[in-house]
C-alpha atoms as a PDB file:
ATOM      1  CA  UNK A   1       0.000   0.000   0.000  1.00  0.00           C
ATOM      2  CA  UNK A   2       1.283   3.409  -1.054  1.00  0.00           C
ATOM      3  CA  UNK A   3       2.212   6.042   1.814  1.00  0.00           C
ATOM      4  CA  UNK A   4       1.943   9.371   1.179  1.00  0.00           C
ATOM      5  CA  UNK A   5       4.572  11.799   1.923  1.00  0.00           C
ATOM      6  CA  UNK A   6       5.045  13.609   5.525  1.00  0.00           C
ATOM      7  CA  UNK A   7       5.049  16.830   3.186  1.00  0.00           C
ATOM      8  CA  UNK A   8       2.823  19.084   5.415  1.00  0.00           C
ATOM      9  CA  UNK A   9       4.993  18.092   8.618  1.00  0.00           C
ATOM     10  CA  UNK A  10       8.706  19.068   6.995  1.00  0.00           C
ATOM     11  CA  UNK A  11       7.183  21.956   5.862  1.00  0.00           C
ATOM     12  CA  UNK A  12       5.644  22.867   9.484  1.00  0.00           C
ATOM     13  CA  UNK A  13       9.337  22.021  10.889  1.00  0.00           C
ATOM     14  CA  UNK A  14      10.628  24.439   8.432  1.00  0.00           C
ATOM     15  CA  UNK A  15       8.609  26.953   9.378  1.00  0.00           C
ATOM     16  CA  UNK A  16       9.363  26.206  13.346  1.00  0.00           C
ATOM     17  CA  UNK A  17      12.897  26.210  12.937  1.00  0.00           C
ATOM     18  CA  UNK A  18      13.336  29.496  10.968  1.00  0.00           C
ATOM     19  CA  UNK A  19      10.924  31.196  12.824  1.00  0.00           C
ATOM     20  CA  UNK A  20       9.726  32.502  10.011  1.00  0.00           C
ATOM     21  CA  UNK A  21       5.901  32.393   8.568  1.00  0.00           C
ATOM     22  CA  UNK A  22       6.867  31.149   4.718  1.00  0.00           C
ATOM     23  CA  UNK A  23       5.127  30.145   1.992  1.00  0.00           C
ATOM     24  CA  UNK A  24       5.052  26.375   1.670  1.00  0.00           C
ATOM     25  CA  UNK A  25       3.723  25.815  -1.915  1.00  0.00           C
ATOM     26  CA  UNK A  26       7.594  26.244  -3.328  1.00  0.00           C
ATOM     27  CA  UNK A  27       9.055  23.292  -1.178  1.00  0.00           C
ATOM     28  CA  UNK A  28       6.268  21.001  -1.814  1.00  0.00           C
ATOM     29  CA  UNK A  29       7.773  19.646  -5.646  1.00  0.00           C
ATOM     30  CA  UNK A  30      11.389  19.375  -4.575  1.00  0.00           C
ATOM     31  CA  UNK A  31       9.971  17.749  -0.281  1.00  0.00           C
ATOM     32  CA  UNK A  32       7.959  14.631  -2.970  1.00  0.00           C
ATOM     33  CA  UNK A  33      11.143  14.239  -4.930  1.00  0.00           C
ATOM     34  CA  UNK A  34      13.380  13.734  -1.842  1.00  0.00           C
ATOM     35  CA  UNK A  35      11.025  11.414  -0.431  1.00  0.00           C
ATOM     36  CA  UNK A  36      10.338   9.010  -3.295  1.00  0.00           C
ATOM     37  CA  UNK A  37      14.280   8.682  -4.013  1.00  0.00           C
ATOM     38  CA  UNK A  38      14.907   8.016  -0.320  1.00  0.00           C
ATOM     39  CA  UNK A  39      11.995   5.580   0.015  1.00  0.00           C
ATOM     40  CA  UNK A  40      13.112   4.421  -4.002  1.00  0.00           C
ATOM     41  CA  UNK A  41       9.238   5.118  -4.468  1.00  0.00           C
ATOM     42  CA  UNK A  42       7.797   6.108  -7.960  1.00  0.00           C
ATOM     43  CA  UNK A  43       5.246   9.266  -7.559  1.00  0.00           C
ATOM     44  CA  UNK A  44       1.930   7.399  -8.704  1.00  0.00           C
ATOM     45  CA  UNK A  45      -0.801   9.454  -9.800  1.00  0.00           C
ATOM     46  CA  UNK A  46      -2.327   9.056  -6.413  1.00  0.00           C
ATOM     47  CA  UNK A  47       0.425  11.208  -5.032  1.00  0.00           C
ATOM     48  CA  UNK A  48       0.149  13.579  -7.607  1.00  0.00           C
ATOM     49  CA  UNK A  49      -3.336  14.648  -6.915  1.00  0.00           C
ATOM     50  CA  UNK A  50      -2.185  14.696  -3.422  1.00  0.00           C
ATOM     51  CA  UNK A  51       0.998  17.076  -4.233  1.00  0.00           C
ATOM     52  CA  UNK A  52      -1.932  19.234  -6.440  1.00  0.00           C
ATOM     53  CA  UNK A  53      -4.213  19.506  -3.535  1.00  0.00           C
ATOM     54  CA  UNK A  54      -1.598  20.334  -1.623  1.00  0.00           C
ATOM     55  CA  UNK A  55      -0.138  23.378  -3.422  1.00  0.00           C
ATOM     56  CA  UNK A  56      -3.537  24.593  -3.949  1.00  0.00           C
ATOM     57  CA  UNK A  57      -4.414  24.696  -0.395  1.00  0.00           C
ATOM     58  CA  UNK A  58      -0.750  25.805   0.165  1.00  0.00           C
ATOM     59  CA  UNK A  59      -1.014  29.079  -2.044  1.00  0.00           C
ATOM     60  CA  UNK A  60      -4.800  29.567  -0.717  1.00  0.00           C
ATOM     61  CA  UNK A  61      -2.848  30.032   2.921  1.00  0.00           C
ATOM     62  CA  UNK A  62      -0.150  32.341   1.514  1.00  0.00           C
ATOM     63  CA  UNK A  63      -3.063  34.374   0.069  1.00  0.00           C
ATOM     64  CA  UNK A  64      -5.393  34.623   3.418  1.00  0.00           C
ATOM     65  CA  UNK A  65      -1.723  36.024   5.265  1.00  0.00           C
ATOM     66  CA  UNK A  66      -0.098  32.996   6.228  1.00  0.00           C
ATOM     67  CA  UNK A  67       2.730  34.474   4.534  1.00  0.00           C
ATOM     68  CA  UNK A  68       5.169  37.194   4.557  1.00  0.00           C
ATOM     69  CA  UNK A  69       5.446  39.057   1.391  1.00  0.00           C
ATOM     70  CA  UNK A  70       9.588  39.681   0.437  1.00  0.00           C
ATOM     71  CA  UNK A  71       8.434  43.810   0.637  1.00  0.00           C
ATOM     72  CA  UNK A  72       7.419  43.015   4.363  1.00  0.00           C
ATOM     73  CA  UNK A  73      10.098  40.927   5.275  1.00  0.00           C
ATOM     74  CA  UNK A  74      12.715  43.903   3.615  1.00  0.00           C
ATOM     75  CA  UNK A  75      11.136  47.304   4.932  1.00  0.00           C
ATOM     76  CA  UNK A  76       8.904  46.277   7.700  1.00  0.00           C
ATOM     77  CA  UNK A  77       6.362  48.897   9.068  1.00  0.00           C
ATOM     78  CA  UNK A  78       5.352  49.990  12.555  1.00  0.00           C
ATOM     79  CA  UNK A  79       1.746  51.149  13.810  1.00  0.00           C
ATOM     80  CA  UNK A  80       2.765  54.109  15.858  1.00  0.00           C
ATOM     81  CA  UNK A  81       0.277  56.501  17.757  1.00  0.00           C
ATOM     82  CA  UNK A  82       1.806  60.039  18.599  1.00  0.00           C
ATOM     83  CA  UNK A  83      -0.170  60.674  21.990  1.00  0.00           C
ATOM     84  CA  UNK A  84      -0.794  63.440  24.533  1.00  0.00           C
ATOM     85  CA  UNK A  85      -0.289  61.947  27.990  1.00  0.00           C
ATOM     86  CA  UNK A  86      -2.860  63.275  30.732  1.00  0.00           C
ATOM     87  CA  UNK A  87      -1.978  64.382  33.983  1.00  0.00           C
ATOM     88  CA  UNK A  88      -2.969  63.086  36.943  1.00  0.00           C
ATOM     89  CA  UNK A  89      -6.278  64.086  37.152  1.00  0.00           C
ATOM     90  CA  UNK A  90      -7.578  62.518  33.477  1.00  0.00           C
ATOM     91  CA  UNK A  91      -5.771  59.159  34.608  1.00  0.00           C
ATOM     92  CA  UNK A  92      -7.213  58.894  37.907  1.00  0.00           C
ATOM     93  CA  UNK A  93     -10.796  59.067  35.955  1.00  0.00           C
ATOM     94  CA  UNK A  94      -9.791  56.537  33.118  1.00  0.00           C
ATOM     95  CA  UNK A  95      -8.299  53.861  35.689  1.00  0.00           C
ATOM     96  CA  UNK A  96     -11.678  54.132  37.639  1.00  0.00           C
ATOM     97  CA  UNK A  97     -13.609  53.525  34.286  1.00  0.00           C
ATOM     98  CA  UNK A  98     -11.600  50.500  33.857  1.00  0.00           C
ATOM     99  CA  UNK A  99     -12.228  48.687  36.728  1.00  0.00           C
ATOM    100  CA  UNK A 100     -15.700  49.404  36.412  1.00  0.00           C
ATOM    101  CA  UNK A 101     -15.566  48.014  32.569  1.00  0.00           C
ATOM    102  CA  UNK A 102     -13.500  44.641  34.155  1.00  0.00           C
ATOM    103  CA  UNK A 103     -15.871  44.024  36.653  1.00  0.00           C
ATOM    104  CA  UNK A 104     -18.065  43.783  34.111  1.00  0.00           C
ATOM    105  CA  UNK A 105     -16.067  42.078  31.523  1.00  0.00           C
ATOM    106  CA  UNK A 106     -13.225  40.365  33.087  1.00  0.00           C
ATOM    107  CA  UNK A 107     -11.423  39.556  29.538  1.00  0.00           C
ATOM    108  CA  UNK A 108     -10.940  43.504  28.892  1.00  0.00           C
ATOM    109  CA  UNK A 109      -7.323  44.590  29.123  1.00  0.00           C
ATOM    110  CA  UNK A 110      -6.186  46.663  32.133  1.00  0.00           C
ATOM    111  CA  UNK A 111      -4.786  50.312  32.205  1.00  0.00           C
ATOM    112  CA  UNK A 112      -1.091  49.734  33.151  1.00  0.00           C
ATOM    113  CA  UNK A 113       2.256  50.434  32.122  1.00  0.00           C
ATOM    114  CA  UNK A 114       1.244  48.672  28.577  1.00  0.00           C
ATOM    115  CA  UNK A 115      -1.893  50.241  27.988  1.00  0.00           C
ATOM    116  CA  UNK A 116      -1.193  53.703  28.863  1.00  0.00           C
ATOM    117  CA  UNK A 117      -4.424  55.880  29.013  1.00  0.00           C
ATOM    118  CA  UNK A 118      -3.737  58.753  26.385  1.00  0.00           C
ATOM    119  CA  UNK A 119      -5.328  61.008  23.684  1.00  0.00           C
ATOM    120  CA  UNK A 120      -4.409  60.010  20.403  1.00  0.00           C
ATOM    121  CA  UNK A 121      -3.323  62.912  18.165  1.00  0.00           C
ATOM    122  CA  UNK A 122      -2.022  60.563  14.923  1.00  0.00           C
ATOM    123  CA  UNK A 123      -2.186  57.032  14.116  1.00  0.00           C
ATOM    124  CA  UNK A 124      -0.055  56.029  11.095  1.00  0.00           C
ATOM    125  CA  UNK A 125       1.677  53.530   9.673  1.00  0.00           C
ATOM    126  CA  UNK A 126       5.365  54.479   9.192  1.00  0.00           C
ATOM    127  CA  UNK A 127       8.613  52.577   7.820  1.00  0.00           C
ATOM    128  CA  UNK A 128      10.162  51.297  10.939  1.00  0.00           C
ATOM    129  CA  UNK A 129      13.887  52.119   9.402  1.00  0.00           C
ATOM    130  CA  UNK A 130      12.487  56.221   9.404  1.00  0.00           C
ATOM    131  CA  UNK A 131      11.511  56.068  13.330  1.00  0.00           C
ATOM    132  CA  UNK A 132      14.700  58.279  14.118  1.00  0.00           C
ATOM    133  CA  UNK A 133      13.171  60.644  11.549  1.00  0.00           C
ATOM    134  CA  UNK A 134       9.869  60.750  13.035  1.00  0.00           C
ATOM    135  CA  UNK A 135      11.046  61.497  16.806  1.00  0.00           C
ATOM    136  CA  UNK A 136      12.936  64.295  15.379  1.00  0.00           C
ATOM    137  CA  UNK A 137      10.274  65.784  13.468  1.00  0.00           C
ATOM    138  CA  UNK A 138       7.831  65.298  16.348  1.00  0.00           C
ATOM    139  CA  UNK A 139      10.246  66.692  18.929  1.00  0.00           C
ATOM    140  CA  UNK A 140      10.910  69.963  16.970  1.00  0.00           C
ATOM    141  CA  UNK A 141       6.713  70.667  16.733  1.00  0.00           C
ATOM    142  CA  UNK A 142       6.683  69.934  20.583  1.00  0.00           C
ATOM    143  CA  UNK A 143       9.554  71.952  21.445  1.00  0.00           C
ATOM    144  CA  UNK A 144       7.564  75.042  20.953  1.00  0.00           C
ATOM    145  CA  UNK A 145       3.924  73.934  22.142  1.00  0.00           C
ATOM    146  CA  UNK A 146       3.091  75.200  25.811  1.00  0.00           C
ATOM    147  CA  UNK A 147       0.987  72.258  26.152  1.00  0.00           C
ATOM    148  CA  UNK A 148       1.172  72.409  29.678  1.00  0.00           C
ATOM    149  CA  UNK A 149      -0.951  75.454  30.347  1.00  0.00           C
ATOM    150  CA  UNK A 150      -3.965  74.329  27.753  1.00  0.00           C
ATOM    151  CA  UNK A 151      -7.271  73.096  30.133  1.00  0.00           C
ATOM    152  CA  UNK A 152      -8.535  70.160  28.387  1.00  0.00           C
ATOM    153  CA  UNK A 153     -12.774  69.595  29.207  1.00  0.00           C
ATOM    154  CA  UNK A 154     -14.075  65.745  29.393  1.00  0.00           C
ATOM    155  CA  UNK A 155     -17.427  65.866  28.735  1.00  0.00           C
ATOM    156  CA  UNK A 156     -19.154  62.215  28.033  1.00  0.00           C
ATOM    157  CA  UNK A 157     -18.371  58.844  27.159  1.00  0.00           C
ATOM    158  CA  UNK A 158     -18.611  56.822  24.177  1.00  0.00           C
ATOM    159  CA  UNK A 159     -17.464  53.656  22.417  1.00  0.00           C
ATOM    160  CA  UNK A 160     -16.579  51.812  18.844  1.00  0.00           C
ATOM    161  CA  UNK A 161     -18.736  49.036  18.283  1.00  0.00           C
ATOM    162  CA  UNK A 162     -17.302  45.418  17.424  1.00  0.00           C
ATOM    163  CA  UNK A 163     -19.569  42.446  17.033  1.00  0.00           C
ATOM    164  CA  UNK A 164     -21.009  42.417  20.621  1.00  0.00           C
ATOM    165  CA  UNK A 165     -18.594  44.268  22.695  1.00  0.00           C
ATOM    166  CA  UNK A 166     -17.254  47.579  22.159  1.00  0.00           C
ATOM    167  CA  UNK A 167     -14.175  50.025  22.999  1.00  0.00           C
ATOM    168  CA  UNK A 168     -15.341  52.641  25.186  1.00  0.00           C
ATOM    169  CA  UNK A 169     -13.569  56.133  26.043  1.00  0.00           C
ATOM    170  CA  UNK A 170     -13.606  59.310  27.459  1.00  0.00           C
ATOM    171  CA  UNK A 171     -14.393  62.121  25.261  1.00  0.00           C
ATOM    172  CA  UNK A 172     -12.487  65.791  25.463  1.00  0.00           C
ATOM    173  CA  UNK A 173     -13.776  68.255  23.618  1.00  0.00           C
ATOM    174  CA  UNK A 174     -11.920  68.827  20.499  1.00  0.00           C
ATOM    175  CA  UNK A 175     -10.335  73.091  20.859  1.00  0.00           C
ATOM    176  CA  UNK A 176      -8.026  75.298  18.558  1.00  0.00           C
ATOM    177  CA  UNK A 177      -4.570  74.369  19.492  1.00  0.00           C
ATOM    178  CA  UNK A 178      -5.802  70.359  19.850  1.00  0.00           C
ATOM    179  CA  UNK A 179      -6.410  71.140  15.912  1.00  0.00           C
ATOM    180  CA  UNK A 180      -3.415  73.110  15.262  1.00  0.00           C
ATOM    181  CA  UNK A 181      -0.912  70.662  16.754  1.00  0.00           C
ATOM    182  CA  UNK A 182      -2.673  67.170  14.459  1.00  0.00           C
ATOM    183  CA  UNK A 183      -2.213  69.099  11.760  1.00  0.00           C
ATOM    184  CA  UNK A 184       1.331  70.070  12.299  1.00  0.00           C
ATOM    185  CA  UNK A 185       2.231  66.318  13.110  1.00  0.00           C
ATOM    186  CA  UNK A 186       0.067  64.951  10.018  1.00  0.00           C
ATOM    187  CA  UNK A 187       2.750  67.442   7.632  1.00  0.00           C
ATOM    188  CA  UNK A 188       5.921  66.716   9.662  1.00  0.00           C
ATOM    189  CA  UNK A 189       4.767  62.620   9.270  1.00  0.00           C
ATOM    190  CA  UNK A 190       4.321  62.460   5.937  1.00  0.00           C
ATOM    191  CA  UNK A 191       7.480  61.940   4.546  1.00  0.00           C
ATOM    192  CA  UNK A 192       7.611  58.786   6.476  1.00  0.00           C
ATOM    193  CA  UNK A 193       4.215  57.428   6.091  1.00  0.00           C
ATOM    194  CA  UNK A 194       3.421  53.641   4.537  1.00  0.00           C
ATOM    195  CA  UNK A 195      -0.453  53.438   3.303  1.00  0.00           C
ATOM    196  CA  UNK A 196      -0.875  50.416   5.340  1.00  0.00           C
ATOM    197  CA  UNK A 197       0.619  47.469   7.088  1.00  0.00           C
ATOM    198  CA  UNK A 198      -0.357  44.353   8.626  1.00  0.00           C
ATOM    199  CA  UNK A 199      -0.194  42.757  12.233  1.00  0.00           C
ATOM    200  CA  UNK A 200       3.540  42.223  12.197  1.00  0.00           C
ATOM    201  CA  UNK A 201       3.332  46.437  12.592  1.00  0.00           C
ATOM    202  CA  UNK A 202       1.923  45.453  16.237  1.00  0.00           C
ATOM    203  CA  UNK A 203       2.724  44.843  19.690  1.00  0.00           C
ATOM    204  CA  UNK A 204       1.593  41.359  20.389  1.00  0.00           C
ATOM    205  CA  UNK A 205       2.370  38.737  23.303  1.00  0.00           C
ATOM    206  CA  UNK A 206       1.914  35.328  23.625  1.00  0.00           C
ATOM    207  CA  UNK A 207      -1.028  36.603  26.099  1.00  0.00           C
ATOM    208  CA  UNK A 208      -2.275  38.418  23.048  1.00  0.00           C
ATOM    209  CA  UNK A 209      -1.365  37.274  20.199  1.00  0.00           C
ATOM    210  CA  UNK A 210      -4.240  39.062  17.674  1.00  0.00           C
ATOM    211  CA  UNK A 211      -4.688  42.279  16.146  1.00  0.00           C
ATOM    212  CA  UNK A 212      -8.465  42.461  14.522  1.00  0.00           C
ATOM    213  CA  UNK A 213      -9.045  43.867  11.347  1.00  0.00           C
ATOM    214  CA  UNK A 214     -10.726  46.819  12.305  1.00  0.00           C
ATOM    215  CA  UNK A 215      -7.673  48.028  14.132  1.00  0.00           C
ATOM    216  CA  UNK A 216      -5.988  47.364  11.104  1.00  0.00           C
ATOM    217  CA  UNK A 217      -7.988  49.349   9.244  1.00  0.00           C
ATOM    218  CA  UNK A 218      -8.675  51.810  11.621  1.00  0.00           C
ATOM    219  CA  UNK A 219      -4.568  53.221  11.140  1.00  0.00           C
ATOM    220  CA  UNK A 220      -4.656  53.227   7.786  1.00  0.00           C
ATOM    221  CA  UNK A 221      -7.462  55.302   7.416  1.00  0.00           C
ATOM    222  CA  UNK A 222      -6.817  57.725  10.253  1.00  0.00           C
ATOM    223  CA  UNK A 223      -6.113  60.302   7.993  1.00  0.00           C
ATOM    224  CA  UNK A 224      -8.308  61.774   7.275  1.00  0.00           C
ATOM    225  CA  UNK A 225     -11.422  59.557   8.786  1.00  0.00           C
ATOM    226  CA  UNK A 226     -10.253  60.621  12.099  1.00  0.00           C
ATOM    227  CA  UNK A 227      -8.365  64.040  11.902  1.00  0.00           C
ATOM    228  CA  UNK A 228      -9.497  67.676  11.120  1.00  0.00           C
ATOM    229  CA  UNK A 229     -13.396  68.241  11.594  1.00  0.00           C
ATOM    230  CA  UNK A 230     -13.513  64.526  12.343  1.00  0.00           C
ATOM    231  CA  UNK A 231     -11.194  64.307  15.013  1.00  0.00           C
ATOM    232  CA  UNK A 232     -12.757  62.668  17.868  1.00  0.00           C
ATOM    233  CA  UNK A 233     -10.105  63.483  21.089  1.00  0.00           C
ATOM    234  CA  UNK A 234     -10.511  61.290  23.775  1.00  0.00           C
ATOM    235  CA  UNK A 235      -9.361  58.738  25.968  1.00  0.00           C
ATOM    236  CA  UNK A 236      -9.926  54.922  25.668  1.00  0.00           C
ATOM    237  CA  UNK A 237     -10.764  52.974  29.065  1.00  0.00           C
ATOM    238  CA  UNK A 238     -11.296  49.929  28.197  1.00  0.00           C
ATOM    239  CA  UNK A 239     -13.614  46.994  26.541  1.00  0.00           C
ATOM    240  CA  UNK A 240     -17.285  46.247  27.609  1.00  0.00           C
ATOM    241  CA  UNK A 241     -20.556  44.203  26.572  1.00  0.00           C
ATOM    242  CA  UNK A 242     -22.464  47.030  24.066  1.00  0.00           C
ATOM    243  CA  UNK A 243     -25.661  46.341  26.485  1.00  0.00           C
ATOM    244  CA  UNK A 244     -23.482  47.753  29.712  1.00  0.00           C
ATOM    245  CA  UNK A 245     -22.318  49.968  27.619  1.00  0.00           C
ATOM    246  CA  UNK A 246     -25.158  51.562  26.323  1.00  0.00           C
ATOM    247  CA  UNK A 247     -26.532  52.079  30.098  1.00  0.00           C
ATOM    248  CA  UNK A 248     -22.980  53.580  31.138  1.00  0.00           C
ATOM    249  CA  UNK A 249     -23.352  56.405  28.110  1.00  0.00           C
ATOM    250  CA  UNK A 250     -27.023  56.837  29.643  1.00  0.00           C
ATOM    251  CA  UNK A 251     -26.040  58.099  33.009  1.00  0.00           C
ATOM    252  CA  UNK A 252     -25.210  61.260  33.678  1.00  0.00           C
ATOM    253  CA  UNK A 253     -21.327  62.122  32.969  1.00  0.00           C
ATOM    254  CA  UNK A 254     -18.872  64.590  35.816  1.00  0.00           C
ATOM    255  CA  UNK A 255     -17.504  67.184  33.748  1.00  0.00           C
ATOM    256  CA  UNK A 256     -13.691  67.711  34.215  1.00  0.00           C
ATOM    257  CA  UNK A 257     -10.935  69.652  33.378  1.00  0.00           C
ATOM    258  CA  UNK A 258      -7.187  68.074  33.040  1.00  0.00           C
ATOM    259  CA  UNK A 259      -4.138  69.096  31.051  1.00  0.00           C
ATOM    260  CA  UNK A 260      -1.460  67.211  29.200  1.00  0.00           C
ATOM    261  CA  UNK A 261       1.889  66.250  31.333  1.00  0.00           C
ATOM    262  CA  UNK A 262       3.649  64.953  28.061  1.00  0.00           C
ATOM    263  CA  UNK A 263       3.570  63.717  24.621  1.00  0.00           C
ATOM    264  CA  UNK A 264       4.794  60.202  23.255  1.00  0.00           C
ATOM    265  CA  UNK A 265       5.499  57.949  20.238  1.00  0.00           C
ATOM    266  CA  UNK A 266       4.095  54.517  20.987  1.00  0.00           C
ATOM    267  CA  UNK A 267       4.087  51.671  18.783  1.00  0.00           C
ATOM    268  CA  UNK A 268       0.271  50.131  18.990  1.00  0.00           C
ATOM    269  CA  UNK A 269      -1.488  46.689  19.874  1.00  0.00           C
ATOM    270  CA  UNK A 270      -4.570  45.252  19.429  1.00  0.00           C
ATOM    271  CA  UNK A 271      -8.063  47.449  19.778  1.00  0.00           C
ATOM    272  CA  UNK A 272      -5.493  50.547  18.778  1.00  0.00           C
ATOM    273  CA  UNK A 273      -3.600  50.467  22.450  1.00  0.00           C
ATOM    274  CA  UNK A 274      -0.764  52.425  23.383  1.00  0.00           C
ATOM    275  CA  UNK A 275       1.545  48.976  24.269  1.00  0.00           C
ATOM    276  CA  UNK A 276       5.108  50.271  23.795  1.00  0.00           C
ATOM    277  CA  UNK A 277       6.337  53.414  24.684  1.00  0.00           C
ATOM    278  CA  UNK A 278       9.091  54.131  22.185  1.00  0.00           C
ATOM    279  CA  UNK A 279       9.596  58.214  22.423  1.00  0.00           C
ATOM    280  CA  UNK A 280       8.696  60.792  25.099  1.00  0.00           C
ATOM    281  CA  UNK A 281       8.737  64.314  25.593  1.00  0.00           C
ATOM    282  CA  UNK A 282       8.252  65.960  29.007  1.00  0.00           C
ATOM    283  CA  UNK A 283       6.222  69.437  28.629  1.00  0.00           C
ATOM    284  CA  UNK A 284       7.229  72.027  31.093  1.00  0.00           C
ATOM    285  CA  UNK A 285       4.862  74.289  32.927  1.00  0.00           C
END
């Protein structure tokens, strides 16, 4: 009885020993060929059909993102968010929101020193070999801001819809110099922008290993779905049933004042979360 070749498990071995996520349709001619002349087998037309299956399903995986393309392997791409940080006074509010939201949905992510409550000013894409660039042309927009002195107003809550949960935040009413300073970071990005990128742009962990396809999209369409007369300022607190949520936006919301302590460049995780900080920039009263 004919035994068909352990194709699929080489190719799997590969794939752990590189570390690498390839495409395994161009092994699978020469992985038969090695196998029938060790085993002295001739490839019947049983095995062929096999070896066409194979490839098929093979290039329908490469296709769906099983595999790296040689562009993303060369000049990889990072998810970045350039961020206001809050003083004291926003994050006491945000971290209080949050452990309301995980009492009530104990698989949300916490507020900690890898989720860092901020406001998002720009979300890009950028090539990860420019990030040098990028800090500089950040830093030399922030060296003249007095962001310090601005009073920033919270005013409600709201939240981004996904299946049946959603992503809720803290709101701040959008003002002048909030405007000014996107703007002047959208022009000083530019140069170093990529139109999109892929999950390999994230932070992920073995605790969290996915990034969903609306964040995904979400970056790459930032500008200008989410910037100018649609900027939305606010700050995310965390991940809730849209039922809970809906009776959270309901209740009446404790306006508040705060004022940024900082600014940073943090590459992003899943559900568009500050994870690592990679730039900051201290603003002085």
């Amino acid at each position: 009885m004919e035994t068909t070749p352990p194709i699929a498990a080489l190719s799997v071995q590969d794939v752990a020993i590189t570390g690498e996520r390839k495409s395994l349709h161009p092994y699978v001619t020469v992985r038969v060929l090695r196998w029938a002349h060790a085993e002295k087998q001739i490839v019947s037309r049983p095995v062929l059909r096999y070896m066409k299956v194979l490839v098929a399903l093979c290039i329908l995986g490469s296709q769906l993102g099983y595999a790296e393309t040689p562009s993303e392997k060369q000049n990889p791409i990072t998810a970045i968010d350039i961020a206001l940080e809050p003083d004291t006074t926003m994050i006491d509010h945000a971290q209080a929101v949050n452990a309301r939201l995980r009492k009530a949905f104990p698989k949300g992510f916490v507020l900690d020193a890898t989720h860092h409550p901020h406001i998002s000013m720009l979300q890009r894409y950028v090539h990860t070999v420019d990030l040098d660039k990028v800090y500089d042309a950040v830093g030399k927009i922030l060296v003249d801001e007095k962001a310090a002195g601005w009073s920033l107003k919270a005013f409600k809550y709201y939240y981004i819809p996904w299946k049946d949960i959603g992503l809720a935040g803290i709101v701040v009413e959008p003002t002048d110099d909030l405007l000014r300073l996107q703007q002047e970071l959208i022009d000083a990005v530019a140069p170093f922008t990529a139109e999109t990128g892929t999950a390999a742009a994230f932070v992920t962990t073995p605790e969290d290993p996915d990034v969903n396809k609306p964040t995904i999209d979400y970056i790459a369409a930032f500008v200008p779905r989410a910037t100018g007369k649609n900027f939305n300022p606010h700050v995310t607190v965390g991940i809730a049933f849209q039922d809970y949520l809906k009776k959270m936006l309901a209740e009446p919301f404790d306006v508040f004042t705060f004022s940024p302590a900082g600014a940073s460049v943090y590459q992003l995780g899943n559900f568009g979360t500050a994870r690592k900080k990679l730039k900051e920039w201290e603003f002085k009263p």
